[in-house]
Protein backbone atom coordinates (compact mmCIF):
# COMPACT_ATOMS: atom_id res chain seq x y z
CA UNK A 1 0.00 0.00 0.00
CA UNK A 2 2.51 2.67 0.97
CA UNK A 3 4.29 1.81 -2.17
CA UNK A 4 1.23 2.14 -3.99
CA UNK A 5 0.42 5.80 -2.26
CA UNK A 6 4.59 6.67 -3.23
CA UNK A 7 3.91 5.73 -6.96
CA UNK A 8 0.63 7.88 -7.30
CA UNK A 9 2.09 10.79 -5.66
CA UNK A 10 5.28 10.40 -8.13
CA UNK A 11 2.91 10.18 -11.23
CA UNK A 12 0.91 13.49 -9.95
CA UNK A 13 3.74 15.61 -9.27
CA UNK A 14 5.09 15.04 -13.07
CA UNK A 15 1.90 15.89 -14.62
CA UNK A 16 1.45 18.98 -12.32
CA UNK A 17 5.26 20.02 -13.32
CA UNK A 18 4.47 19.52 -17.07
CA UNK A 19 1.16 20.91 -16.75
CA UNK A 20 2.49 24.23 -15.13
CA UNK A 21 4.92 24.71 -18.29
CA UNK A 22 2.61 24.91 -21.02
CA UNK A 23 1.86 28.58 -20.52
CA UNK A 24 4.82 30.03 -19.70
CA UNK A 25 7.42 32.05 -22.12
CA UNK A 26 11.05 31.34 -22.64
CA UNK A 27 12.11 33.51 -19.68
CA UNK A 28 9.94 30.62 -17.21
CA UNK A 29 7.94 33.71 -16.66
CA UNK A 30 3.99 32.80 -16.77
CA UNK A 31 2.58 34.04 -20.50
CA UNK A 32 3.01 37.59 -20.97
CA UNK A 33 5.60 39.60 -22.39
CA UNK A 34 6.72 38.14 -25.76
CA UNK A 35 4.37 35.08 -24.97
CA UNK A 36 4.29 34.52 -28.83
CA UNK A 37 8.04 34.38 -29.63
CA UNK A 38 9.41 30.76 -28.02
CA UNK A 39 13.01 31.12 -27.86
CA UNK A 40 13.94 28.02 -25.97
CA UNK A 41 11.90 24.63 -27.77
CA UNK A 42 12.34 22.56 -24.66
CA UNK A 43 11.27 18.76 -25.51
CA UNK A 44 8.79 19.06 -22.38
CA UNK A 45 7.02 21.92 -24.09
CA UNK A 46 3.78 20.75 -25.84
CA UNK A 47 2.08 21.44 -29.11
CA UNK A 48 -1.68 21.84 -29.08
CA UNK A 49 -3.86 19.45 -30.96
CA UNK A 50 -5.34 20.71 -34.03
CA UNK A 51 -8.04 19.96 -35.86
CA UNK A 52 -10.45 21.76 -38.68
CA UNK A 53 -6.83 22.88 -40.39
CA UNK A 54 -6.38 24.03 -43.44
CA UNK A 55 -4.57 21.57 -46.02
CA UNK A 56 -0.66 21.51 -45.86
CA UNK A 57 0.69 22.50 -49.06
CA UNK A 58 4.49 23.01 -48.30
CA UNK A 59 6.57 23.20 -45.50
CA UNK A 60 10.01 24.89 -45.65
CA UNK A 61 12.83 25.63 -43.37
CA UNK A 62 12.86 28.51 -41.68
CA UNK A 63 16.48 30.31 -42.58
CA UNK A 64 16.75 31.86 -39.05
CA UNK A 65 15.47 30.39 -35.39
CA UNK A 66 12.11 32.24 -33.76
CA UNK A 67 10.51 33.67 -37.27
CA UNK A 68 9.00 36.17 -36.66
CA UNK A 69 6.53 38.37 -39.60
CA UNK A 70 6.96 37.36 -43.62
CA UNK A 71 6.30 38.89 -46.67
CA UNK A 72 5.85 38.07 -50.21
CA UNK A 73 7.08 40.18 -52.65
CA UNK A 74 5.46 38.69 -55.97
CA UNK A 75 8.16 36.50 -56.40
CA UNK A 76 10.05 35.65 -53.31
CA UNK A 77 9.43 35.02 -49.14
CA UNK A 78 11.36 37.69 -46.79
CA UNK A 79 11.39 36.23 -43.18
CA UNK A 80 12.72 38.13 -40.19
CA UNK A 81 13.81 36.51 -37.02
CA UNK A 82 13.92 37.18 -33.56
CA UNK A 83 17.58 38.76 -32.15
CA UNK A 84 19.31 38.30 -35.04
CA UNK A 85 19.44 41.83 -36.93
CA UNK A 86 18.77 40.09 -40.33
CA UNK A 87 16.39 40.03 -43.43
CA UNK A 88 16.22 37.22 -45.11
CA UNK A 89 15.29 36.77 -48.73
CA UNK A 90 14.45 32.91 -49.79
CA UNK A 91 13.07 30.98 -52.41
CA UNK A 92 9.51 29.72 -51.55
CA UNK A 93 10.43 26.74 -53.11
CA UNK A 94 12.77 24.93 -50.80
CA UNK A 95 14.06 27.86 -48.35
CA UNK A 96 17.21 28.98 -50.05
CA UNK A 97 18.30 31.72 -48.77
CA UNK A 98 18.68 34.07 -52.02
CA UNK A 99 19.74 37.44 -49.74
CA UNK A 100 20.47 38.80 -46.60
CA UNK A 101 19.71 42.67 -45.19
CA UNK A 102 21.23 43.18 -41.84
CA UNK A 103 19.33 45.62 -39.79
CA UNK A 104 18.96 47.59 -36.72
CA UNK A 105 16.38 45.93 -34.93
CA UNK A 106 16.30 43.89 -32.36
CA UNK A 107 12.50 42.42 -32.19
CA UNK A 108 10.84 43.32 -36.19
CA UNK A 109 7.81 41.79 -35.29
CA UNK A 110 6.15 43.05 -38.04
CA UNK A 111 6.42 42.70 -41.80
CA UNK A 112 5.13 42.90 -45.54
CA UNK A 113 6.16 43.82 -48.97
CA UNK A 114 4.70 46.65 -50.92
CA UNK A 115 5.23 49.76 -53.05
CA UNK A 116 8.44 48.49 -54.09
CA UNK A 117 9.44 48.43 -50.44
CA UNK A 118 9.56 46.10 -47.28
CA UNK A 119 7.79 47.50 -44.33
CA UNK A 120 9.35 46.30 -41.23
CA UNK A 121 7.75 47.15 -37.33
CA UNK A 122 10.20 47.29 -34.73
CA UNK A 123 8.96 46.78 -31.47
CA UNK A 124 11.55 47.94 -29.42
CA UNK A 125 11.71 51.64 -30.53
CA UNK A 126 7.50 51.65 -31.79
CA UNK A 127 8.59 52.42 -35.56
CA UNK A 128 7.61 51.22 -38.52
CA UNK A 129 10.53 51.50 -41.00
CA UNK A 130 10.54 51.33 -44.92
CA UNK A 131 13.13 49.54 -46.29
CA UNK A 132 15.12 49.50 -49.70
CA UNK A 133 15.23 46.33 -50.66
CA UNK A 134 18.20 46.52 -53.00
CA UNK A 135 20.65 47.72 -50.66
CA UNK A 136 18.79 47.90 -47.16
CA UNK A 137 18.51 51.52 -46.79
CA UNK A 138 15.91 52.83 -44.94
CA UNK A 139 13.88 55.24 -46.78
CA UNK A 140 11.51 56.35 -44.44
CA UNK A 141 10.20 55.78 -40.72
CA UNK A 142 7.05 57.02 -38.28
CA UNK A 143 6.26 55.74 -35.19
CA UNK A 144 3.55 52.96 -34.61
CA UNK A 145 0.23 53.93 -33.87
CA UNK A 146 0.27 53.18 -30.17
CA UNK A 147 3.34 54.12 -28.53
CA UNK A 148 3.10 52.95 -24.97
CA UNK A 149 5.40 51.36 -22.42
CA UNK A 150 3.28 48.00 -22.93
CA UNK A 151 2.80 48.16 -26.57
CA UNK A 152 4.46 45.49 -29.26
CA UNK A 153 3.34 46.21 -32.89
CA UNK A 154 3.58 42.78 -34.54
CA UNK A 155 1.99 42.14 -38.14
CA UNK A 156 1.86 44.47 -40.88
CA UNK A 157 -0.23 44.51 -44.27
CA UNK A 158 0.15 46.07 -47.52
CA UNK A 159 -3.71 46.37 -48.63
CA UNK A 160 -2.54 48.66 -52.05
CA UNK A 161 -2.77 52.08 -50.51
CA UNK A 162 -2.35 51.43 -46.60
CA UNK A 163 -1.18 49.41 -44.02
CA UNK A 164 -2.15 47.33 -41.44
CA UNK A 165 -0.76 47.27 -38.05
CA UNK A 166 -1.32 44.74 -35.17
CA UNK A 167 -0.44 45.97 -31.77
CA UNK A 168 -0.08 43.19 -28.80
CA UNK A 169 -0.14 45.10 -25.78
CA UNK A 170 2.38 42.50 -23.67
CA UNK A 171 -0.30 40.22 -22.21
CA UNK A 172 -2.13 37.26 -23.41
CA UNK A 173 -5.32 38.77 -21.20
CA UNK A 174 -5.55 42.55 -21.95
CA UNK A 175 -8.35 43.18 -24.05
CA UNK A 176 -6.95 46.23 -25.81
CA UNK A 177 -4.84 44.52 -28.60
CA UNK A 178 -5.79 46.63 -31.33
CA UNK A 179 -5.62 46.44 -34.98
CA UNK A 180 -5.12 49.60 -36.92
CA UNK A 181 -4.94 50.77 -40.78
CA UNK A 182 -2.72 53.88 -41.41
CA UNK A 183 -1.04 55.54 -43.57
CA UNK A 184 2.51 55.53 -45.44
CA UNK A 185 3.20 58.45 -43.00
CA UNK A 186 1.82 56.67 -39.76
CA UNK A 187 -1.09 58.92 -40.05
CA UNK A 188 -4.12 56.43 -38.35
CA UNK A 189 -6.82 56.23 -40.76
CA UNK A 190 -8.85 53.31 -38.33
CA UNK A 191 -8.55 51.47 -35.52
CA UNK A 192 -10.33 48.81 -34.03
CA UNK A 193 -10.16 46.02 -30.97
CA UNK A 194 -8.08 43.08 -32.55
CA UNK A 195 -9.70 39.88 -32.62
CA UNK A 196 -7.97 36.82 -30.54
CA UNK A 197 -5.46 37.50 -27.08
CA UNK A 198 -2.34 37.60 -28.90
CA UNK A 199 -2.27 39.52 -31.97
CA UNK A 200 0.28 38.94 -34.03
CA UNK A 201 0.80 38.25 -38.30
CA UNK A 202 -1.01 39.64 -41.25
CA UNK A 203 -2.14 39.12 -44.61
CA UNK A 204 -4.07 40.98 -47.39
CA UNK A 205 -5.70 38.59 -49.99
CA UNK A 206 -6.64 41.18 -51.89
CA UNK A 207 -10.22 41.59 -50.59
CA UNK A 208 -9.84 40.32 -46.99
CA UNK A 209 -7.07 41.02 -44.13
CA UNK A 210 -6.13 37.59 -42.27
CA UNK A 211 -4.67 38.13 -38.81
CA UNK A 212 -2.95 35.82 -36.12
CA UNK A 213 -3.85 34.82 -32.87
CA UNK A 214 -1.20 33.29 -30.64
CA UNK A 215 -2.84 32.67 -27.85
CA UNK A 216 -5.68 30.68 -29.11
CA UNK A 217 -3.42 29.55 -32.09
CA UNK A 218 -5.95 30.64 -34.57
CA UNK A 219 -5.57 32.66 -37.84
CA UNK A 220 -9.06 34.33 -38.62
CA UNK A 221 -10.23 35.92 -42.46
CA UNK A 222 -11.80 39.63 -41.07
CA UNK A 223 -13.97 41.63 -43.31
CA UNK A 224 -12.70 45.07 -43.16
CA UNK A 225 -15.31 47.23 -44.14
CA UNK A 226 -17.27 45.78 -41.22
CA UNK A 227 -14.30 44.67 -39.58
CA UNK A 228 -15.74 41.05 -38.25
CA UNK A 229 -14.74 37.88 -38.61
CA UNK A 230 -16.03 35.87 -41.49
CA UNK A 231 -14.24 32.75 -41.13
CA UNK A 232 -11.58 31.11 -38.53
CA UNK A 233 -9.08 28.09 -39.20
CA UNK A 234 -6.36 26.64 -36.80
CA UNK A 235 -2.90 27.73 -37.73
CA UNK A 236 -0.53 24.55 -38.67
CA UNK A 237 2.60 23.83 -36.46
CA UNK A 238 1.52 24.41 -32.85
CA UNK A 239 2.72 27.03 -30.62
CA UNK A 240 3.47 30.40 -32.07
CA UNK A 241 2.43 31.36 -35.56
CA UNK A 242 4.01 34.36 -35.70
CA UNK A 243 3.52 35.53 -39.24
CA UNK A 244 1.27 35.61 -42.62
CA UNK A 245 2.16 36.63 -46.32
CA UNK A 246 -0.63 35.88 -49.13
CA UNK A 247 1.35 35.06 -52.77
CA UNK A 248 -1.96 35.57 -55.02
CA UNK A 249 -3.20 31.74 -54.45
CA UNK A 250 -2.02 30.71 -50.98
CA UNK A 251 -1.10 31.92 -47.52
CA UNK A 252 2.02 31.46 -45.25
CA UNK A 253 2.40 31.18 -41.84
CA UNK A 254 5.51 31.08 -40.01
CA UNK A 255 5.99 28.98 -37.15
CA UNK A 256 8.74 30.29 -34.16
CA UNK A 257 8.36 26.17 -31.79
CA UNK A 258 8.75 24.39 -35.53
CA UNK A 259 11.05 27.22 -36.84
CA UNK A 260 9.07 26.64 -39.93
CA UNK A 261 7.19 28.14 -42.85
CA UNK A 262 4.02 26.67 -43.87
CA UNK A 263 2.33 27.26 -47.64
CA UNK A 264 -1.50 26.60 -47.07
CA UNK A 265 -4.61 25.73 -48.60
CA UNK A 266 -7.22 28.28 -47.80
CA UNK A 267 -9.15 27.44 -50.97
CA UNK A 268 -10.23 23.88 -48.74
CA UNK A 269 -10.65 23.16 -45.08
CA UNK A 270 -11.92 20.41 -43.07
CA UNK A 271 -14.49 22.82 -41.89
CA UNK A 272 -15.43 23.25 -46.12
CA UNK A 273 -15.60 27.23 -44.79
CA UNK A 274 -13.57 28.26 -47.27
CA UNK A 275 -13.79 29.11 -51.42
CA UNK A 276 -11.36 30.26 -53.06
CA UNK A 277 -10.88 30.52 -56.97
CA UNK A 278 -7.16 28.66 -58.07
CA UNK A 279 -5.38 30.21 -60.91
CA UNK A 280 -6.76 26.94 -63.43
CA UNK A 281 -9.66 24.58 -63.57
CA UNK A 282 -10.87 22.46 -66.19
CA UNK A 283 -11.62 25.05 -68.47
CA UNK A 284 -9.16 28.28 -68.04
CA UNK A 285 -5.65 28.51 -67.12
CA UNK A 286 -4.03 31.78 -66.22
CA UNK A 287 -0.51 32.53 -66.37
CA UNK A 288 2.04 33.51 -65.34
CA UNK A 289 1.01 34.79 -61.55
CA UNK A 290 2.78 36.64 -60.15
CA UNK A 291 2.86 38.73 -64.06
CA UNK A 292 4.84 41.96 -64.21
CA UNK A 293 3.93 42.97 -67.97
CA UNK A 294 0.91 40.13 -69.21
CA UNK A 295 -0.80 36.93 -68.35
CA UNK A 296 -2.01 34.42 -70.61
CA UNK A 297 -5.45 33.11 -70.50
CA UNK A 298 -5.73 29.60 -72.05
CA UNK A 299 -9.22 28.21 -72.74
CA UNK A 300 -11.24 25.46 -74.27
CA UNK A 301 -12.82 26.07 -77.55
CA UNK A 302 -16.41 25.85 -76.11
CA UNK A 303 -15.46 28.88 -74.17
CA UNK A 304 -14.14 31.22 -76.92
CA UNK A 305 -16.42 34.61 -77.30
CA UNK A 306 -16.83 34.80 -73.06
CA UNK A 307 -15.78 38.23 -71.45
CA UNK A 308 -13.37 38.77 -69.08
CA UNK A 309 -12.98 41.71 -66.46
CA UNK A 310 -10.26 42.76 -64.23
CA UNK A 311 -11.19 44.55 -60.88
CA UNK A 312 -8.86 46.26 -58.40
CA UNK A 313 -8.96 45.79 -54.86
CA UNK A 314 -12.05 48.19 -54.32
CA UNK A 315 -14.19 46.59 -57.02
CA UNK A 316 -13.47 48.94 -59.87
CA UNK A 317 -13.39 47.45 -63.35
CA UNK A 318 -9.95 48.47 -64.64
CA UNK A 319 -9.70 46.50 -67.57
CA UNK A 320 -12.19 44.71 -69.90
CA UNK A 321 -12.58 42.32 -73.23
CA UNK A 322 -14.06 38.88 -74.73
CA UNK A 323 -11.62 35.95 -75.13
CA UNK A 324 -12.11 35.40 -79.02
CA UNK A 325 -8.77 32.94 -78.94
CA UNK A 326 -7.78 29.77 -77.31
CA UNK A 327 -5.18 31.53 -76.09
CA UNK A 328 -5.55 35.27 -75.51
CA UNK A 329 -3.01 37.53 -73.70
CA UNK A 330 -3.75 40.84 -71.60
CA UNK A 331 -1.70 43.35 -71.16
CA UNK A 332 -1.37 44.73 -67.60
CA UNK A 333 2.09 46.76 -67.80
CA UNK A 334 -0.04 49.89 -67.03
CA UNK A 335 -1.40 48.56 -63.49
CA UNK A 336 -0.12 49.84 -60.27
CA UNK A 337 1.24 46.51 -58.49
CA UNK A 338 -0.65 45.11 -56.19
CA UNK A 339 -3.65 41.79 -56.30
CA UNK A 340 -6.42 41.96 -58.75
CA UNK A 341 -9.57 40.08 -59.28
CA UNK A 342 -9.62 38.44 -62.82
CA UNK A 343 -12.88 37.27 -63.34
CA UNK A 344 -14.47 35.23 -66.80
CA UNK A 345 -18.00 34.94 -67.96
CA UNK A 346 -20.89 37.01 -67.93
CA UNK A 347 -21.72 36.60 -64.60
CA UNK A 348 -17.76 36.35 -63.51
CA UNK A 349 -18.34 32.76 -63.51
CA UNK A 350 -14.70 32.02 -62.63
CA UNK A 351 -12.95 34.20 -60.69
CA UNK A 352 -8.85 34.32 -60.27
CA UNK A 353 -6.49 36.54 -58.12
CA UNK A 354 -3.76 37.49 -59.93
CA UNK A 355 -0.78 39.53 -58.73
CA UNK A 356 1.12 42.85 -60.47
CA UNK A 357 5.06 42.88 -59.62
């Protein structure tokens, strides 16, 4: 018996000492400030189960430890890490790393591509800097819209005119994280509560802004003009998905415990929430995407005649014509870069996001 009582009072005391881990940062300090950057992966940490996720595409290396934001850049991934005063240019493909920018910042919890620049939040200093990507200058720099001792701006978004800002203000609890759309001077132009306890990555789809939540490991699709959630899928990797970048077709989400870049399927979820067009189906295929001067539009002959229409991000029509050809190519040298909405048919029966570089 009292060998009995000594086991079950063994077996308790482990699962009470794993038990009190799971919510505590890399400092052993309970889940607050920098909760969503894990710096040490010890093996008794935990990743929490998933389920409803979105299909796996890819998975890459990441080329630096505790990734933090991404970007896309209509080509490439740039991936910024935690501590290590770098910018890292890679191939989506594999990982490669194609370039390095060093920088000055210490935590750059935030980033996107647009413009023709990378946008980079540093949370130490509350600045959002703009950064030359061929040589790493930085062009330009405004503080963050909130500025206080407790703030952390993570994610940023390039919507085609603005960005997006995510602020994290240094608890998993404090229901002021905020989400905010400014200008290219820092100039606030909306703000709202964030959604989720741990703000952190975002996207623009062209239509929709996708945001991170690290404390409920969620990634949620947000309308912005009424700024609510539409849809909400669990991010891949476990603990700490840190950023999002949207190439035209899918999204990425960095992981900081798997050190890890994800390519997902939001077109298809176990939850069926989700419906996005791909760039071909059985009857058109559009290339190349990204396109910096035109895209090709192949069809099948019973579809020759059919209009097309090309939409910008607010719904305007910028271009227009009928696919008389098989193949028929469409100049879009003219267009600002950023994502349009391609769309074929009278009734824009198929629709396709294509991106400008």
């Amino acid at each position: 018996m009292e060998k009995f009582l000594l086991l079950l009072i063994i077996v308790l005391g482990t699962c009470f000492n794993a038990s009190s881990q799971v919510n505590n940062d890399a400092t052993g300090n309970p889940a607050g400030d920098n909760a969503y950057i894990n710096i040490s992966k010890s093996p008794q940490e935990k990743i929490k189960s998933i389920t409803d996720s979105p299909i796996i595409i890819k998975r890459i290396p990441s080329p630096t430890s505790a990734p933090c934001d991404i970007a896309y850049d209509g080509q490439d991934l740039w991936v910024e890490g935690f501590g290590n005063y770098m910018l890292y240019k890679i191939s989506p493909v594999d990982g490669s790393i194609i370039k390095t920018i060093p920088t000055n910042i210490y935590r750059p919890y935030g980033l996107d591509f647009g413009n023709g620049y990378l946008w980079v939040a540093d949370a130490d200093n509350n600045l959002i800097q703009q950064v030359d990507t061929s040589n790493g200058n930085v062009v330009a720099s405004f503080p963050t819209p909130c500025t206080s001792v407790s703030s952390y701006p993570s994610g940023l978004a390039w919507d085609g005119q603005n960005l997006w800002n995510n602020d994290e203000m240094g608890t998993n609890s404090n229901p002021n994280d905020s989400t905010y759309k400014i200008n290219t001077t820092g100039q606030i132009i909306q703000s709202h509560h964030a959604f989720g306890t741990a703000v952190t990555g975002l996207a623009w789809d062209g239509q929709y802004l996708w945001s991170t939540d690290n404390g409920n490991l969620k990634i949620y699709k947000i309308n912005v003009s009424s700024f609510t959630v539409i849809d909400t899928i669990n991010a891949p990797g476990g603990d700490y998905p840190n950023g999002l970048a949207f190439d035209g077709q899918y999204l990425w989400v960095s992981n900081n415990y798997t050190d890890s870049l994800y390519q997902i399927d939001i077109s298809h979820t176990n939850n069926g929430l989700f419906h996005y067009s791909l760039t071909n189906s059985s009857d058109f295929f559009v290339y190349p995407n990204p396109a910096s001067d035109e895209i090709t539009i192949n069809l099948s002959n019973s579809k020759v005649g059919i209009p097309y229409y090309i939409t910008d991000q607010t719904g305007r029509q910028i271009l227009t014509g009928k696919l008389n050809n098989k193949t028929t190519i469409i100049n879009i040298n003219n267009l600002a870069e950023g994502v349009y909405l391609l769309q074929v048919g009278e009734m824009g029966q198929k629709s396709f996001k294509i991106i400008k570089k």
